[in-house]
Protein backbone atom coordinates (compact mmCIF):
# COMPACT_ATOMS: atom_id res chain seq x y z
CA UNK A 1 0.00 0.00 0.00
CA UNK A 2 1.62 3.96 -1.13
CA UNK A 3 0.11 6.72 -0.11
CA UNK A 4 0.85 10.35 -1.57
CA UNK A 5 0.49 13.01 1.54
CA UNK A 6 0.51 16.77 -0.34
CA UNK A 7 0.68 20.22 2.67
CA UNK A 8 1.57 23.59 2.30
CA UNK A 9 -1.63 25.26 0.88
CA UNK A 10 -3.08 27.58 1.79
CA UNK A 11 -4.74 31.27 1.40
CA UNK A 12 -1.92 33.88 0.19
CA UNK A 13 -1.71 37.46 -0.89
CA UNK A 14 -0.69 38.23 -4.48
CA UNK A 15 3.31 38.44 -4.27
CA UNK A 16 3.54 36.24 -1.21
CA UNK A 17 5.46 33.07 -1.04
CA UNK A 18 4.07 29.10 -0.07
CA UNK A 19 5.98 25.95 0.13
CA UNK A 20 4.12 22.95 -0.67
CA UNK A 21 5.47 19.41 0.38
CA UNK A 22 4.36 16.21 -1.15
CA UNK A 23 5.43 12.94 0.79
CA UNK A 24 5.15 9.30 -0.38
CA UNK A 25 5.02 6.62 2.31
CA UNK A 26 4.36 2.63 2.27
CA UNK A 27 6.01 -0.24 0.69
CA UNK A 28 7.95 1.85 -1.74
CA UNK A 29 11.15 -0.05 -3.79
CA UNK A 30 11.96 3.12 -6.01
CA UNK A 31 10.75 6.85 -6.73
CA UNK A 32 11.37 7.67 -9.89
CA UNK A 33 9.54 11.30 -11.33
CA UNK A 34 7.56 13.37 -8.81
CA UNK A 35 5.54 16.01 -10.42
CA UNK A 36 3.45 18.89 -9.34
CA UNK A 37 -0.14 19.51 -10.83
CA UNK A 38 -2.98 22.04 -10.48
CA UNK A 39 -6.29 22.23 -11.58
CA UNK A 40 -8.34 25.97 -11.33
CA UNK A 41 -11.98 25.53 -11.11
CA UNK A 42 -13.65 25.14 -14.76
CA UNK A 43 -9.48 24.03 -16.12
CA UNK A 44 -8.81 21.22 -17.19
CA UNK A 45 -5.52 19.61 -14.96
CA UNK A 46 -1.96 20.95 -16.14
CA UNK A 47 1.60 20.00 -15.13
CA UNK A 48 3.49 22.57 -13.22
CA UNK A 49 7.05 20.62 -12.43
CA UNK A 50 8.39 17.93 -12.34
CA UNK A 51 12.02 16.10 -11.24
CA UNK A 52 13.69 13.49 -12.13
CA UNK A 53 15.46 10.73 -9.65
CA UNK A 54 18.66 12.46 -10.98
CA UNK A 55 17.31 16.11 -10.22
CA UNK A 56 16.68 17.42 -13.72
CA UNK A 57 13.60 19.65 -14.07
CA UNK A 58 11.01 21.23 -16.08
CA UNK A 59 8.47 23.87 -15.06
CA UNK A 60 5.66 25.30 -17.05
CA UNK A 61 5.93 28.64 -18.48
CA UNK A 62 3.69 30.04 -16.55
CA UNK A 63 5.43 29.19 -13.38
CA UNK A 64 9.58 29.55 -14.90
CA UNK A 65 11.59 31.82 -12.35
CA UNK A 66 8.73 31.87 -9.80
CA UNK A 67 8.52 28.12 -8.80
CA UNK A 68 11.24 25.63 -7.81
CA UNK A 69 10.96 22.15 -7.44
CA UNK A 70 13.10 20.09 -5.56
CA UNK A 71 13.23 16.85 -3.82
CA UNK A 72 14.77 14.98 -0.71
CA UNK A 73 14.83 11.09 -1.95
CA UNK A 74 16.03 10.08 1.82
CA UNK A 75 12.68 11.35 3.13
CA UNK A 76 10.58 10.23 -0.53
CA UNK A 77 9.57 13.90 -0.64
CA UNK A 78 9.32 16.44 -3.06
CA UNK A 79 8.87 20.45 -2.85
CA UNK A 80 7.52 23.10 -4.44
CA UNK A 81 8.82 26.65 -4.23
CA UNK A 82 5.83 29.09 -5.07
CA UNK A 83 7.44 32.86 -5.29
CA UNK A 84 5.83 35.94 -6.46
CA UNK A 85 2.29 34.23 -6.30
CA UNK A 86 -0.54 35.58 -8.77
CA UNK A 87 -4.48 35.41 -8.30
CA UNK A 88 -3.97 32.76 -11.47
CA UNK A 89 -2.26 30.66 -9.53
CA UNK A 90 -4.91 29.61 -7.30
CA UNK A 91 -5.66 25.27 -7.83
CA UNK A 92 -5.48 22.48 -6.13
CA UNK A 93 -2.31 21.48 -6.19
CA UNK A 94 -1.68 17.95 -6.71
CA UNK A 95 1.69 15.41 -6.50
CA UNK A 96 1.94 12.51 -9.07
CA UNK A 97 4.53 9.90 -8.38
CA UNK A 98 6.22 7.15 -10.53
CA UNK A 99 7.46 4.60 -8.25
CA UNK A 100 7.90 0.99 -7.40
CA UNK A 101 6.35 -0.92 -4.75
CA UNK A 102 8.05 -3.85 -2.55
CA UNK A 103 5.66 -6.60 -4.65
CA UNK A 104 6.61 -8.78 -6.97
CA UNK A 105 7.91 -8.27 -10.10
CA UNK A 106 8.35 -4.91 -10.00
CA UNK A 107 6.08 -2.68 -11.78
CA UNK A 108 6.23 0.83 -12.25
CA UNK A 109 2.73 2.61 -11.60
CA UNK A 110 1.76 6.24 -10.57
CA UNK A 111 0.21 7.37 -7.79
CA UNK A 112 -1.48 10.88 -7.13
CA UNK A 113 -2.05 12.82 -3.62
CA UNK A 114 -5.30 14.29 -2.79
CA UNK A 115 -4.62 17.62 -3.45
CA UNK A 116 -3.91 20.73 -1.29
CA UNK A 117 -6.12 24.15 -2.02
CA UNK A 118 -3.86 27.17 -2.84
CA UNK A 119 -5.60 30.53 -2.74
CA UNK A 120 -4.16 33.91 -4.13
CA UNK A 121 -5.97 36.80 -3.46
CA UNK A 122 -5.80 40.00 -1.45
């Protein structure tokens, strides 16, 4: 059994600053790519970032030299940076994980969070 924990949300004034974590816990083997998600109400989902196991990243446009993503594979969690926030930022915020479990063979499957509300607005 995984589960995918997302925290950080949270209500936030336009040019303010959140840092959302995204932990994966149960019989993990191997993280691979942990990526960052939102969805706006009436929008259809869109990736925000995402890391590799090696650290390479890519961000959406919207989000490049605002966000950071980052992860801490002891701990099989991953970060998001959210600088210089905008009122079009507001989503749920959701973390998608490619991993292994401990069952056999191996298989690699991804797993989403629940989501964590992120509110911009003044």
């Amino acid at each position: 059994q995984v589960q995918v924990d997302e925290s950080g949300g949270g209500l936030v004034q336009p040019g303010g600053s959140l840092r959302l974590s995204c932990a994966a816990s149960g019989s993990i083997f191997s993280i691979y790519a942990m990526r960052w998600y939102r969805q706006a109400p009436g929008k259809q989902r869109e990736l925000v970032a995402a890391i590799t196991s090696g650290g390479s990243t890519n961000y959406a446009d919207s989000v490049k030299g605002r966000f950071t993503i980052s992860r801490d594979n002891a701990k099989n969690t991953a970060y998001l940076q959210m600088n210089s926030l905008k009122p079009e930022d507001t989503a749920v915020y959701y973390c998608n994980v490619d991993l292994t479990t401990t069952a056999w063979p191996l298989r690699l499957t991804d797993y989403w969070g629940q989501g964590t509300q992120v509110t911009v607005s003044s």
